[in-house]
PDB file of N, CA and C in Angstrom:
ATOM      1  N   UNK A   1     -64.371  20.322  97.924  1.00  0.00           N
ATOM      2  CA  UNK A   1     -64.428  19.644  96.645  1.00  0.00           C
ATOM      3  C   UNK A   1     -64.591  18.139  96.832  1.00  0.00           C
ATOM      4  N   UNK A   2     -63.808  17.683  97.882  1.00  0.00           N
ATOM      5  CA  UNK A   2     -63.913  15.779  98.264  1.00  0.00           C
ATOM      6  C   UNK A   2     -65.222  15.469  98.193  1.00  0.00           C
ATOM      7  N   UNK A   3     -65.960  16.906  99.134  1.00  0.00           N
ATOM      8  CA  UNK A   3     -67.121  16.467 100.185  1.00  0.00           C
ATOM      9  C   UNK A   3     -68.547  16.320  98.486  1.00  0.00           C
ATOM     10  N   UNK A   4     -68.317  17.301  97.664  1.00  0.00           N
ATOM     11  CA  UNK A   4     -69.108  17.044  96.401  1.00  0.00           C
ATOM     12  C   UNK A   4     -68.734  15.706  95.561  1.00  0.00           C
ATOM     13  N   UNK A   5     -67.644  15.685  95.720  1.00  0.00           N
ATOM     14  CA  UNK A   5     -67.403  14.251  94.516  1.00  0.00           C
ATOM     15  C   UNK A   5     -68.131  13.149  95.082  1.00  0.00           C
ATOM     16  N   UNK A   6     -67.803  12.755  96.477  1.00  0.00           N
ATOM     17  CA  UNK A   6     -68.754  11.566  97.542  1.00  0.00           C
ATOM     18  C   UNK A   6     -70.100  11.939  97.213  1.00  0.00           C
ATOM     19  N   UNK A   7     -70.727  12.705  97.602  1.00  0.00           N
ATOM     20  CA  UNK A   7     -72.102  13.021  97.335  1.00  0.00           C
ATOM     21  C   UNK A   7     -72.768  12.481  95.744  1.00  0.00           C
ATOM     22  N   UNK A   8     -71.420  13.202  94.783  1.00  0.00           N
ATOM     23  CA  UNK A   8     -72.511  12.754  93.321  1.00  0.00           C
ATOM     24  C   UNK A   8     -72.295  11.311  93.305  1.00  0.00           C
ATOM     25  N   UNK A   9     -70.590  10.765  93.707  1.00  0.00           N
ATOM     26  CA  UNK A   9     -70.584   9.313  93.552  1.00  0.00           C
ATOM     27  C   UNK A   9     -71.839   8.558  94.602  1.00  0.00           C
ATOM     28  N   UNK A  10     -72.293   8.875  95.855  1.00  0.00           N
ATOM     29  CA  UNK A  10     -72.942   8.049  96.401  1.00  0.00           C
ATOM     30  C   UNK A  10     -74.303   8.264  95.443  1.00  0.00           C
ATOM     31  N   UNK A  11     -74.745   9.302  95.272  1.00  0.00           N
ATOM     32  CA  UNK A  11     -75.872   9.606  94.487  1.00  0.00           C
ATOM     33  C   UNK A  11     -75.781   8.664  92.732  1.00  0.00           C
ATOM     34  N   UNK A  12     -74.590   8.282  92.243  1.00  0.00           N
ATOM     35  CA  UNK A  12     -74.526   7.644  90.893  1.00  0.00           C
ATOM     36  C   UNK A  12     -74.422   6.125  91.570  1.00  0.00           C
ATOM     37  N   UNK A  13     -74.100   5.739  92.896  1.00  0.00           N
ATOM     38  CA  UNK A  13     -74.061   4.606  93.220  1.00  0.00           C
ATOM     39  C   UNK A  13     -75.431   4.017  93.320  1.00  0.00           C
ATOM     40  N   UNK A  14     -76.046   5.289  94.097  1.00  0.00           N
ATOM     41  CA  UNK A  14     -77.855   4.502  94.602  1.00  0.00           C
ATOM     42  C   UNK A  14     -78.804   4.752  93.787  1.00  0.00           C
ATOM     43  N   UNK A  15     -78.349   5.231  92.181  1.00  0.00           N
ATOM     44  CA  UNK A  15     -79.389   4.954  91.583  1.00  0.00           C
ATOM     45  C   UNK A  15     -78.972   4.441  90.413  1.00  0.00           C
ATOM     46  N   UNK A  16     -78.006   4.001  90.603  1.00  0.00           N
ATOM     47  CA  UNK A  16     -77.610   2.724  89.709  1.00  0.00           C
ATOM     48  C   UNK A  16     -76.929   2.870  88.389  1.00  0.00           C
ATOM     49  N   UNK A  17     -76.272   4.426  88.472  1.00  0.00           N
ATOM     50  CA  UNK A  17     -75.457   5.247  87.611  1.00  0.00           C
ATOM     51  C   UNK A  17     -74.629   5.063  87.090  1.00  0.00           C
ATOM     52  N   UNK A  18     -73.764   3.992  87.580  1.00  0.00           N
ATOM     53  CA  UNK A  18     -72.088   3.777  87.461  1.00  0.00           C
ATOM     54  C   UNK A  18     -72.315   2.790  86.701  1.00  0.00           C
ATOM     55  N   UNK A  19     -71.724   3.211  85.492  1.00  0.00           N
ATOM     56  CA  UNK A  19     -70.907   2.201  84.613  1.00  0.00           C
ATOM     57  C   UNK A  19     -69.123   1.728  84.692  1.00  0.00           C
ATOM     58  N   UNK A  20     -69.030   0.878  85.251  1.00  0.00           N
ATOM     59  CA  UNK A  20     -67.683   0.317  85.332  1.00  0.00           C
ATOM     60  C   UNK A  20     -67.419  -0.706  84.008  1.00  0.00           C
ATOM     61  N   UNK A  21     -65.945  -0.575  84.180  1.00  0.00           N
ATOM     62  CA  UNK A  21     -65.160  -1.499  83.136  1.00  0.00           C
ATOM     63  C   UNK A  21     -65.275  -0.949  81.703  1.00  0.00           C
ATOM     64  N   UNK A  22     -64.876  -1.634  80.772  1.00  0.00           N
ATOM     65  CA  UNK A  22     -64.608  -0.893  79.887  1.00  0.00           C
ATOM     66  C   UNK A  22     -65.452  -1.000  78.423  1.00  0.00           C
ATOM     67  N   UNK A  23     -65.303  -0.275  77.457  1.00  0.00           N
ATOM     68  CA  UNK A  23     -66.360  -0.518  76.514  1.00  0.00           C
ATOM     69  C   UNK A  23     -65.794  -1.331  75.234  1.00  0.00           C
ATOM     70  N   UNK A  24     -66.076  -2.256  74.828  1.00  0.00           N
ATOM     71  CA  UNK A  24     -65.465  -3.252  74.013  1.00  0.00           C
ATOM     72  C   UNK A  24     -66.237  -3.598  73.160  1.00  0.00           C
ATOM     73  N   UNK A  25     -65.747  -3.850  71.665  1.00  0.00           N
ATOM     74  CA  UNK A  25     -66.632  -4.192  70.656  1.00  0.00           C
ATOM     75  C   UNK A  25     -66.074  -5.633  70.284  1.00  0.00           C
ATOM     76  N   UNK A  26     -66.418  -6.592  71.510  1.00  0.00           N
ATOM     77  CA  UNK A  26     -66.060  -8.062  71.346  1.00  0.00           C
ATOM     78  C   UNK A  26     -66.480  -8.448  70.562  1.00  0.00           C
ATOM     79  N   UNK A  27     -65.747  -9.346  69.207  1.00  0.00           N
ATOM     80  CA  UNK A  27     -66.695 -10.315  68.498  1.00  0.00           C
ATOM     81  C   UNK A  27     -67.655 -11.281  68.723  1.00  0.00           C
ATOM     82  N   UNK A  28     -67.147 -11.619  70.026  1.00  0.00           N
ATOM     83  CA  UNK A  28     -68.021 -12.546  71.143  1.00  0.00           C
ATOM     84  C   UNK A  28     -69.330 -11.985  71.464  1.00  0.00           C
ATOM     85  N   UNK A  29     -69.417 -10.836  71.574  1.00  0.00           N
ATOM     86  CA  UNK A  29     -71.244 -10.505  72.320  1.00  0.00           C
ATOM     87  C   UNK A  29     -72.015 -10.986  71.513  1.00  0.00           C
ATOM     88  N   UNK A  30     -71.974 -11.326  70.043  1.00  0.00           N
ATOM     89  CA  UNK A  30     -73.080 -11.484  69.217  1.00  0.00           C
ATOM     90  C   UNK A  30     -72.535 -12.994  68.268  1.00  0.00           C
ATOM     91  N   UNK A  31     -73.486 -13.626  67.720  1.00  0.00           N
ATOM     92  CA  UNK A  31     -73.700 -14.422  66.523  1.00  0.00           C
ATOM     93  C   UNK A  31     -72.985 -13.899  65.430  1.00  0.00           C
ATOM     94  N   UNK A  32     -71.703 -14.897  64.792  1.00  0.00           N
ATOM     95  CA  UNK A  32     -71.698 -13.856  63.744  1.00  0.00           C
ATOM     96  C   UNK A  32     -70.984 -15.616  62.441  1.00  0.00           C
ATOM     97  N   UNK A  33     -71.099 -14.513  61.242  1.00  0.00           N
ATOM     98  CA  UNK A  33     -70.817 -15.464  60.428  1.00  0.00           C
ATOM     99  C   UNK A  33     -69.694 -15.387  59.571  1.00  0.00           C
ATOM    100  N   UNK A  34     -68.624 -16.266  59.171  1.00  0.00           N
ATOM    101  CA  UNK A  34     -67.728 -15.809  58.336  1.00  0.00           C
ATOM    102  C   UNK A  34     -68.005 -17.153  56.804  1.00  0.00           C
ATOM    103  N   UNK A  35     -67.172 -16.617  55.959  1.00  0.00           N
ATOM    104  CA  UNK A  35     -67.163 -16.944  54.932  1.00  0.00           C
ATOM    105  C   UNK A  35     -65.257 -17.327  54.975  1.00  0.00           C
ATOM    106  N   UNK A  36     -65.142 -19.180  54.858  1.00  0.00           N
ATOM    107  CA  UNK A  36     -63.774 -19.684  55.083  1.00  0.00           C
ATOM    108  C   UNK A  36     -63.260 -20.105  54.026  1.00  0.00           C
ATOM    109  N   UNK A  37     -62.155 -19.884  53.427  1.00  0.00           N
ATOM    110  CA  UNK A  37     -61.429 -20.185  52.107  1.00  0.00           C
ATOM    111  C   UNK A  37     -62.390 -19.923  51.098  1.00  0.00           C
ATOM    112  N   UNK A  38     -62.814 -20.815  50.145  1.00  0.00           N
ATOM    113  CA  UNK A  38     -63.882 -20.611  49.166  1.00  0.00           C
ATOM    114  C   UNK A  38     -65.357 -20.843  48.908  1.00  0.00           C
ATOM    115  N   UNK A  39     -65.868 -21.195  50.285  1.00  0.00           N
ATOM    116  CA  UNK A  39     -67.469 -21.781  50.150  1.00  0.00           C
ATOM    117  C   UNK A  39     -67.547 -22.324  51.451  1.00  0.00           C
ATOM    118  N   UNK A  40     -66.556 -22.383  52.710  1.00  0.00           N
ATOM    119  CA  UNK A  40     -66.753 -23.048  54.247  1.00  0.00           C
ATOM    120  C   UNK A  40     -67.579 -22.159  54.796  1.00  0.00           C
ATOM    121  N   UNK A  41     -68.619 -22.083  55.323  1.00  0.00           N
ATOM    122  CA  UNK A  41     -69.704 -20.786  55.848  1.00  0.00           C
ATOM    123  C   UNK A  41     -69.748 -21.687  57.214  1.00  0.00           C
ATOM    124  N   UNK A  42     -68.804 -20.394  58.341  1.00  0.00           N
ATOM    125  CA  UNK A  42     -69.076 -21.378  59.673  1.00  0.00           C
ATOM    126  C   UNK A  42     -69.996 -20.013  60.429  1.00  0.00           C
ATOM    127  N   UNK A  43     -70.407 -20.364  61.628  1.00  0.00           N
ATOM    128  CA  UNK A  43     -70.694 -19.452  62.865  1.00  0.00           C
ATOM    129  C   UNK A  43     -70.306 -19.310  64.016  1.00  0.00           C
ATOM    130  N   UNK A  44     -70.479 -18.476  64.802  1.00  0.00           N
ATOM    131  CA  UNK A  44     -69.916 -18.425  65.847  1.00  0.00           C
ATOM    132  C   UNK A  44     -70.882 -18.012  66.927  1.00  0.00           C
ATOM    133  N   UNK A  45     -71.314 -18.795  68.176  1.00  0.00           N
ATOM    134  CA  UNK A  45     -72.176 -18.550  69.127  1.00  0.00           C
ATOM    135  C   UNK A  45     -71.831 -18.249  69.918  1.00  0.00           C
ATOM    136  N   UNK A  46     -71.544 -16.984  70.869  1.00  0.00           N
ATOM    137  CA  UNK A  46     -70.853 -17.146  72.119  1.00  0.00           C
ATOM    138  C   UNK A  46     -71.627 -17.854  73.670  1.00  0.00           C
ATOM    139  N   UNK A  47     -70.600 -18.112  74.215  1.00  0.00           N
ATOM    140  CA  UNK A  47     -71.587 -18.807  75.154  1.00  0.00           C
ATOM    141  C   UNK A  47     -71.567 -17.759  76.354  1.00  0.00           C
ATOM    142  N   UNK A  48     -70.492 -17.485  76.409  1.00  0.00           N
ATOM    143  CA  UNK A  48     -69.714 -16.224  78.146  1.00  0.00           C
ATOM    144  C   UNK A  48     -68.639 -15.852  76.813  1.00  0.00           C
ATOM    145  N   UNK A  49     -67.977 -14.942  77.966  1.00  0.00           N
ATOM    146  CA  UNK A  49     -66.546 -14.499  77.183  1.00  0.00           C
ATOM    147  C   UNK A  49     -65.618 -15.540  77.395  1.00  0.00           C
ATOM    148  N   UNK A  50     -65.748 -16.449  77.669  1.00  0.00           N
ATOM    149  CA  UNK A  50     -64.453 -17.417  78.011  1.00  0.00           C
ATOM    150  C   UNK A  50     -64.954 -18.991  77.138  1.00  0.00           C
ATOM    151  N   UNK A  51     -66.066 -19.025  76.611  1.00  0.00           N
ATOM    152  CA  UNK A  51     -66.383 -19.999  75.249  1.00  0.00           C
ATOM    153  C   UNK A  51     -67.773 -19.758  74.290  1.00  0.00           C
ATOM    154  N   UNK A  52     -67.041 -20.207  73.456  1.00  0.00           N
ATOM    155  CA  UNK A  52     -68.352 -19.746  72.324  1.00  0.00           C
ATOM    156  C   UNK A  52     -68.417 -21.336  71.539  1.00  0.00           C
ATOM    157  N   UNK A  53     -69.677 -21.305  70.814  1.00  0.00           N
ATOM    158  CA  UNK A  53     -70.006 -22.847  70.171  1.00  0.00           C
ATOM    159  C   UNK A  53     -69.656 -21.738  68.520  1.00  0.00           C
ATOM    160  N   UNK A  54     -69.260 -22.925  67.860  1.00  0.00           N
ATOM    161  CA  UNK A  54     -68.361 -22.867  66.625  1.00  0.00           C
ATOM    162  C   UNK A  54     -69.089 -23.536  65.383  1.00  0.00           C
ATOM    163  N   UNK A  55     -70.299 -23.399  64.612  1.00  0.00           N
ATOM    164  CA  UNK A  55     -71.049 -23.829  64.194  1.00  0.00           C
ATOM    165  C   UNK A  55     -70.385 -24.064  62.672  1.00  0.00           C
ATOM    166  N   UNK A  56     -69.846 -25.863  62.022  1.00  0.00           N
ATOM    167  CA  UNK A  56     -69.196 -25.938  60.585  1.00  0.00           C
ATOM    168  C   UNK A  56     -70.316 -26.955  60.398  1.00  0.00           C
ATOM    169  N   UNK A  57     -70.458 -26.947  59.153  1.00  0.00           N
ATOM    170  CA  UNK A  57     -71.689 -28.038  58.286  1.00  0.00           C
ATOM    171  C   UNK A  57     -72.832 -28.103  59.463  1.00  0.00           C
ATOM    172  N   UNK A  58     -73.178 -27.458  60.080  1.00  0.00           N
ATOM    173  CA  UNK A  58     -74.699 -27.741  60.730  1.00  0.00           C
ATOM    174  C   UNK A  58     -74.320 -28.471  62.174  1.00  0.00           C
ATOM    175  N   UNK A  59     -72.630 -28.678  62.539  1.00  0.00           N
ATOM    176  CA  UNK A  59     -72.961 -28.849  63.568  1.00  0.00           C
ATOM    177  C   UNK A  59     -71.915 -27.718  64.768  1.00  0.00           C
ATOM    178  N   UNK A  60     -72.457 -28.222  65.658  1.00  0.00           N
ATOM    179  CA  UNK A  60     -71.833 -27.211  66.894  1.00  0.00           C
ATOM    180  C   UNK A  60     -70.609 -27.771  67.729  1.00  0.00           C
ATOM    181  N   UNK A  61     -69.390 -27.081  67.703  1.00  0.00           N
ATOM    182  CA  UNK A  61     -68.448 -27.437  68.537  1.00  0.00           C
ATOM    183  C   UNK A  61     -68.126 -26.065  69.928  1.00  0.00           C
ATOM    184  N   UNK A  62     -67.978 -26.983  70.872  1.00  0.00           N
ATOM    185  CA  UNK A  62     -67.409 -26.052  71.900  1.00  0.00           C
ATOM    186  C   UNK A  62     -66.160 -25.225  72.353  1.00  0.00           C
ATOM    187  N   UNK A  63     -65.756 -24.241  71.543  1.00  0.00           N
ATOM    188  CA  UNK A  63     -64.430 -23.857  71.884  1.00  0.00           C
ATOM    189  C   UNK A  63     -63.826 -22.694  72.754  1.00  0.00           C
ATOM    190  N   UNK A  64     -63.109 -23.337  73.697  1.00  0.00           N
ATOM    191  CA  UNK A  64     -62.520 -22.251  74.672  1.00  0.00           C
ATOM    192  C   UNK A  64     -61.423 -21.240  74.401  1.00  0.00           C
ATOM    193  N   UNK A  65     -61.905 -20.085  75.004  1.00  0.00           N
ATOM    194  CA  UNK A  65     -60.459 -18.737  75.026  1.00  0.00           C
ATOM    195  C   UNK A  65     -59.231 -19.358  75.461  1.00  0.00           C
ATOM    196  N   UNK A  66     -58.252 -18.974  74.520  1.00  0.00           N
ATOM    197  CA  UNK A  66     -57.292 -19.583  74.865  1.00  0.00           C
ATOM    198  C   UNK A  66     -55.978 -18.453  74.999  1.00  0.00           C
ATOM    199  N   UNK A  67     -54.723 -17.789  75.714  1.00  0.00           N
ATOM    200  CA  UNK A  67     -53.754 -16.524  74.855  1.00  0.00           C
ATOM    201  C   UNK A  67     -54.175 -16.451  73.771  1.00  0.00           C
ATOM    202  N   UNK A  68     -53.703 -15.002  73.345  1.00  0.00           N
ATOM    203  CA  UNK A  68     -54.120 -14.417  72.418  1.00  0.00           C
ATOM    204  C   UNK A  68     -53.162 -13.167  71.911  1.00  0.00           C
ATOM    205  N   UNK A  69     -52.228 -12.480  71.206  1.00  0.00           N
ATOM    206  CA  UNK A  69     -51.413 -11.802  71.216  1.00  0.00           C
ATOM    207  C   UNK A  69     -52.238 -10.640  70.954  1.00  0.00           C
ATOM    208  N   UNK A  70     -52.986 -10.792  69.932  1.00  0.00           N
ATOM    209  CA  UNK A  70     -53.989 -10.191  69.148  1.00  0.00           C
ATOM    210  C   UNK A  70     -55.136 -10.366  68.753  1.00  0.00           C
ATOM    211  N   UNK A  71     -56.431 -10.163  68.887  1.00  0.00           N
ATOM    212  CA  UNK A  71     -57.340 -10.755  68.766  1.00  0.00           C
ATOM    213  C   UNK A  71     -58.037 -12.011  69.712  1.00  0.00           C
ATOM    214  N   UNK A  72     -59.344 -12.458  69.432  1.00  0.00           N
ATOM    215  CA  UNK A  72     -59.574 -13.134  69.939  1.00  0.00           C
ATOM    216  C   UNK A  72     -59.230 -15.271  69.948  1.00  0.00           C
ATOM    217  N   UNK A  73     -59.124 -15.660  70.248  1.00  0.00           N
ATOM    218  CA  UNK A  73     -58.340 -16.936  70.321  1.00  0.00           C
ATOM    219  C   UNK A  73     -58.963 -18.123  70.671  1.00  0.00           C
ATOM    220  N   UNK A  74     -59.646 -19.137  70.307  1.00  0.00           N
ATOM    221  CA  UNK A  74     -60.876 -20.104  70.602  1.00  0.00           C
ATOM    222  C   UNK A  74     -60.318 -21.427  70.715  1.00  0.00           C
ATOM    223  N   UNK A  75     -60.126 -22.465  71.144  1.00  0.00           N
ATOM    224  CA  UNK A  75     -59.427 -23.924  71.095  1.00  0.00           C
ATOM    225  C   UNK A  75     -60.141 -25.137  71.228  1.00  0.00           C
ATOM    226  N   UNK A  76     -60.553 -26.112  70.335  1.00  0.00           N
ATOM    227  CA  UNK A  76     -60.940 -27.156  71.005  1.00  0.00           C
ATOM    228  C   UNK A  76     -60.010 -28.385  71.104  1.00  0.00           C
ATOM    229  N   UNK A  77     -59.191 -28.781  72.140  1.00  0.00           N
ATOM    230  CA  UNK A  77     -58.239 -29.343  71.854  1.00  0.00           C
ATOM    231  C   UNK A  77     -58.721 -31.014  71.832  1.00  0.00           C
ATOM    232  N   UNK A  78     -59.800 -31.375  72.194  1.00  0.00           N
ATOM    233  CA  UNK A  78     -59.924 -32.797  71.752  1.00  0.00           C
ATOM    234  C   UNK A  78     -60.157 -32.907  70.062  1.00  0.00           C
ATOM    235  N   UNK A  79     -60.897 -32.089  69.588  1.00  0.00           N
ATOM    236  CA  UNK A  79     -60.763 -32.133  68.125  1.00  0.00           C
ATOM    237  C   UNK A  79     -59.876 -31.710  67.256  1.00  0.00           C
ATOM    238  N   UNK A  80     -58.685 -30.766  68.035  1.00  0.00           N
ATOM    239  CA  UNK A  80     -57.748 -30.390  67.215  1.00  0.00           C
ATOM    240  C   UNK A  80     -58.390 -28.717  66.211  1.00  0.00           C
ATOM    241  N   UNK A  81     -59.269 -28.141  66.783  1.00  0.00           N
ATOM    242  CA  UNK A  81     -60.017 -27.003  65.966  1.00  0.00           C
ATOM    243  C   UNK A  81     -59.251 -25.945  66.749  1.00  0.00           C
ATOM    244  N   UNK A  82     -58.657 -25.361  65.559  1.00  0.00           N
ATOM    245  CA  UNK A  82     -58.518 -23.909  66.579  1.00  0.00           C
ATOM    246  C   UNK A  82     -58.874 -22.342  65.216  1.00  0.00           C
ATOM    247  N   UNK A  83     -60.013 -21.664  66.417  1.00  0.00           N
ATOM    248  CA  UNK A  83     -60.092 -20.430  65.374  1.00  0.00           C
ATOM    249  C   UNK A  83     -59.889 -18.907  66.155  1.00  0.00           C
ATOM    250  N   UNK A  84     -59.447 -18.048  65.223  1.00  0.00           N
ATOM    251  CA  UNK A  84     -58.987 -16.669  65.929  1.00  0.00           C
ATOM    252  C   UNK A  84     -59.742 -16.007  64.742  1.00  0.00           C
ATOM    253  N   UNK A  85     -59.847 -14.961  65.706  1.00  0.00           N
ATOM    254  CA  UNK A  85     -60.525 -13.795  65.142  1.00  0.00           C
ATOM    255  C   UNK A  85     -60.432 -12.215  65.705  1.00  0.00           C
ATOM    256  N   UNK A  86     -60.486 -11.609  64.800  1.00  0.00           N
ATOM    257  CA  UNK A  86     -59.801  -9.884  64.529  1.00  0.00           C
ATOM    258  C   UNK A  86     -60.678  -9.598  64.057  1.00  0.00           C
ATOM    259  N   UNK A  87     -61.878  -8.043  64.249  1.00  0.00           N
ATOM    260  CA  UNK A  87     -62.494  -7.450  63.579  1.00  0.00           C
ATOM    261  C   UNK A  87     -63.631  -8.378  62.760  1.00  0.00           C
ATOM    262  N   UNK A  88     -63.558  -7.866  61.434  1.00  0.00           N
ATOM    263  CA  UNK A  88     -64.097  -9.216  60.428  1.00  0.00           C
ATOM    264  C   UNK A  88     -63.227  -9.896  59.900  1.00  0.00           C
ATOM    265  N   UNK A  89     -61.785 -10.289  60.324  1.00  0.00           N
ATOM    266  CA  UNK A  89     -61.020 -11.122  59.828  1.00  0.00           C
ATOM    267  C   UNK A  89     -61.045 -12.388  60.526  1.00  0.00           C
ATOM    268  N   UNK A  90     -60.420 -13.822  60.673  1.00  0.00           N
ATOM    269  CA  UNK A  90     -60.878 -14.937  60.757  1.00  0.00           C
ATOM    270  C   UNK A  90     -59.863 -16.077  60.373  1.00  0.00           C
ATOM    271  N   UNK A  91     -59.181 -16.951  61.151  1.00  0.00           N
ATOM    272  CA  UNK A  91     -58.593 -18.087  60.471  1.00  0.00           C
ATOM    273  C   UNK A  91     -59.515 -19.248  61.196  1.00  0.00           C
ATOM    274  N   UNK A  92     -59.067 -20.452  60.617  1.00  0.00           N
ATOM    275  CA  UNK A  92     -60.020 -21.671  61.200  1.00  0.00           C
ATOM    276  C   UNK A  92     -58.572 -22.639  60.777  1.00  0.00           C
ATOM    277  N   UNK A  93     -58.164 -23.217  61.694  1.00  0.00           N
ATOM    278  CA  UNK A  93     -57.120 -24.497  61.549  1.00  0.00           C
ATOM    279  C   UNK A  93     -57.928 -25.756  62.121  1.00  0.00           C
ATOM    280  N   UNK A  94     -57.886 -26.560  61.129  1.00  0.00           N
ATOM    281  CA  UNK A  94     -58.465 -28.104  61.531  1.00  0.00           C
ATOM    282  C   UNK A  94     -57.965 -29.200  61.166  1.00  0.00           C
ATOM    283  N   UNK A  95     -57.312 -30.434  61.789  1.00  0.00           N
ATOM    284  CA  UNK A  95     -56.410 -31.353  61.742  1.00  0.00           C
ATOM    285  C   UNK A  95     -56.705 -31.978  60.363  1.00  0.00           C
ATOM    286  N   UNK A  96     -54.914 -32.105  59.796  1.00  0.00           N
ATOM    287  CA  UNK A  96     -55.028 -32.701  58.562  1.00  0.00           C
ATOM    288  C   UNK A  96     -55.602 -31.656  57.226  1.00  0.00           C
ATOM    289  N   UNK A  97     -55.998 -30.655  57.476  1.00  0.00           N
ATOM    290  CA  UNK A  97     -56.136 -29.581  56.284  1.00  0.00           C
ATOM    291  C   UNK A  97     -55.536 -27.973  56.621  1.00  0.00           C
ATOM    292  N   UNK A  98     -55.411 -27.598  55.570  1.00  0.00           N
ATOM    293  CA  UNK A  98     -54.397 -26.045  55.452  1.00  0.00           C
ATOM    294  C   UNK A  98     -55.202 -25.318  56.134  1.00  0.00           C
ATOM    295  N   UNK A  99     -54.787 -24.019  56.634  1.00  0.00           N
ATOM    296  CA  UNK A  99     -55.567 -23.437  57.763  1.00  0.00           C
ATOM    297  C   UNK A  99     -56.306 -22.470  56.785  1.00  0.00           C
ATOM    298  N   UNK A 100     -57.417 -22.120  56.894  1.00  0.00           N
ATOM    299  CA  UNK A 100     -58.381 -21.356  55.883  1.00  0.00           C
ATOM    300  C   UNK A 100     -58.647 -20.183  56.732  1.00  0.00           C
ATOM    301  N   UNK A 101     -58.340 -18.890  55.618  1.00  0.00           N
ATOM    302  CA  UNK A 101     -58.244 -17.806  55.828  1.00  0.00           C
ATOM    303  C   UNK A 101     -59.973 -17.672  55.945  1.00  0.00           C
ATOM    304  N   UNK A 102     -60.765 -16.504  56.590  1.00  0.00           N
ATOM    305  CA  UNK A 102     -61.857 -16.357  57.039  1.00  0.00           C
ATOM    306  C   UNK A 102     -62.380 -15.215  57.156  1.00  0.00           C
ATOM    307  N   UNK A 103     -63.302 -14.099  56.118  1.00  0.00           N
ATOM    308  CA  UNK A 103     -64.181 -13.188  56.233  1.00  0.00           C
ATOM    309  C   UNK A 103     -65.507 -13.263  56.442  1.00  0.00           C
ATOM    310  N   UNK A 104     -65.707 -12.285  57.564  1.00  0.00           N
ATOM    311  CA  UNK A 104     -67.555 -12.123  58.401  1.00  0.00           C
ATOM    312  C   UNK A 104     -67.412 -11.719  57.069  1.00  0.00           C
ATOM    313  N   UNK A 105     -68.913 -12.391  56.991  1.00  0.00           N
ATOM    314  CA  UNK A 105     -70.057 -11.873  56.184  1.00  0.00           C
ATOM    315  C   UNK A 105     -71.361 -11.748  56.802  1.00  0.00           C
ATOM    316  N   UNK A 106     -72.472 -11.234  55.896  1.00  0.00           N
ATOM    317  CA  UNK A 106     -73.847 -11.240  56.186  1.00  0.00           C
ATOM    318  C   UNK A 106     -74.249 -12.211  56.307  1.00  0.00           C
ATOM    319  N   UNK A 107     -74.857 -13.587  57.080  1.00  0.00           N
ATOM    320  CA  UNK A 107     -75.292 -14.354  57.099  1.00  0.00           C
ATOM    321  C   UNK A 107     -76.503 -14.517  55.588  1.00  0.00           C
ATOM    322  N   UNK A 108     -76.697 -15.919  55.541  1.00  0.00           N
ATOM    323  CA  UNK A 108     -77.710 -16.670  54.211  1.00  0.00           C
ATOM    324  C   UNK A 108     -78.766 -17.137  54.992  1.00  0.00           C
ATOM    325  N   UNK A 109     -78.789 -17.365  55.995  1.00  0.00           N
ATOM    326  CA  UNK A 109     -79.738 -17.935  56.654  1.00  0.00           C
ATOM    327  C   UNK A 109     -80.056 -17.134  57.858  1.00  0.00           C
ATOM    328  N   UNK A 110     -81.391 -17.265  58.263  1.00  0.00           N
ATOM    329  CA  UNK A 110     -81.464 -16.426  59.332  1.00  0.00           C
ATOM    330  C   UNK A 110     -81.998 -16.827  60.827  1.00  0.00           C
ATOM    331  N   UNK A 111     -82.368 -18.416  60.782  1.00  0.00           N
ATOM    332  CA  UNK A 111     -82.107 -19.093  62.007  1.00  0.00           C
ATOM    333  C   UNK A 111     -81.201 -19.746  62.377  1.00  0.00           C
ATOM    334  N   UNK A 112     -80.738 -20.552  63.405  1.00  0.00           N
ATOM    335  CA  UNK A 112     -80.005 -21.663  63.263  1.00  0.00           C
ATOM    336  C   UNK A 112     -80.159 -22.800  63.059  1.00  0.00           C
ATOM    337  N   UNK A 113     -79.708 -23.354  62.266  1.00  0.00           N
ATOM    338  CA  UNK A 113     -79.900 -25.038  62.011  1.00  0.00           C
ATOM    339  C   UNK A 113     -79.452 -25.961  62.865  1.00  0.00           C
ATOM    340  N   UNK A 114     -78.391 -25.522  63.558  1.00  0.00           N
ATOM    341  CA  UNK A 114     -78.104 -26.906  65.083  1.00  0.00           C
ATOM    342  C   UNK A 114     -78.640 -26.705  65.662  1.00  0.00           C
ATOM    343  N   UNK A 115     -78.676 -27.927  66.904  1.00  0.00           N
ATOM    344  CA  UNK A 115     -79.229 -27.151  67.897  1.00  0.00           C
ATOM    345  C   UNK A 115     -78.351 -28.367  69.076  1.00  0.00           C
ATOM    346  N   UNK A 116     -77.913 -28.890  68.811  1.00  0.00           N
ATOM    347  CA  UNK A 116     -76.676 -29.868  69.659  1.00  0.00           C
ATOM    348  C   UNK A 116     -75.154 -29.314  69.482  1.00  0.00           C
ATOM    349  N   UNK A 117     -74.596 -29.269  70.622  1.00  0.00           N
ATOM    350  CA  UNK A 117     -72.786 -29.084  70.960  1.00  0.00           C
ATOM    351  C   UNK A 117     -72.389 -30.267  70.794  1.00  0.00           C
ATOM    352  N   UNK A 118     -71.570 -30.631  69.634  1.00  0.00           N
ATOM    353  CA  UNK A 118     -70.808 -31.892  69.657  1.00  0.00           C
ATOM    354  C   UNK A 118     -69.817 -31.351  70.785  1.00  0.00           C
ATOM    355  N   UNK A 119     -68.558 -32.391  71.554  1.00  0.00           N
ATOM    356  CA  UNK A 119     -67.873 -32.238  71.793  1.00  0.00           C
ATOM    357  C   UNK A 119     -66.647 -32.933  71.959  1.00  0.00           C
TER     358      UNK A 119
END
């Protein structure tokens, strides 16, 4: 029985069969858009899994993974931005204003309008 399992594994190894790690429906793999308190329409670009650009009024901020209990967890600590995100749920905290609750929506636009990372 060993001597078959080696065989199919070398055979799923050399033709390039093996899927490792695990299957995840990161909010991160894709572009996505939420809708913040009553009319804030931000985006989210990922860059890797460890930062994504954070797109508010047309421009782009860089924010890094940061802990996370639940969900995903983003920080930019020179600007004081921090946003998390669950599913299609969403907060956005930004210095000096109340932290605004945040639902994905369908995007309004269908290119992007920045094209610079403030930072």
């Amino acid at each position: 029985m060993l001597k078959i399992f080696i065989r199919v594994s070398a055979l799923l190894v050399s033709t390039g069969l093996v899927v490792t790690g695990c299957s995840s429906s990161s909010s991160t793999s894709v572009n996505n858009a939420y809708i913040c308190g009553e009319d804030l329409e931000i985006w989210t670009h990922p860059i890797n899994e460890y930062e994504l650009q954070l797109e508010i009024n047309n421009e782009r901020f860089l924010m890094e993974r940061v802990p996370s209990a639940s969900g995903e967890k983003f920080e930019n600590r020179r600007m004081g931005y921090v946003f998390w995100m669950k599913g299609t749920q969403a907060s956005l905290s930004l210095p000096n204003v109340p932290m605004q609750m945040c639902n994905q929506i369908t995007p309004k636009k269908t290119s992007l309008s920045s094209k610079n990372t403030l930072f």
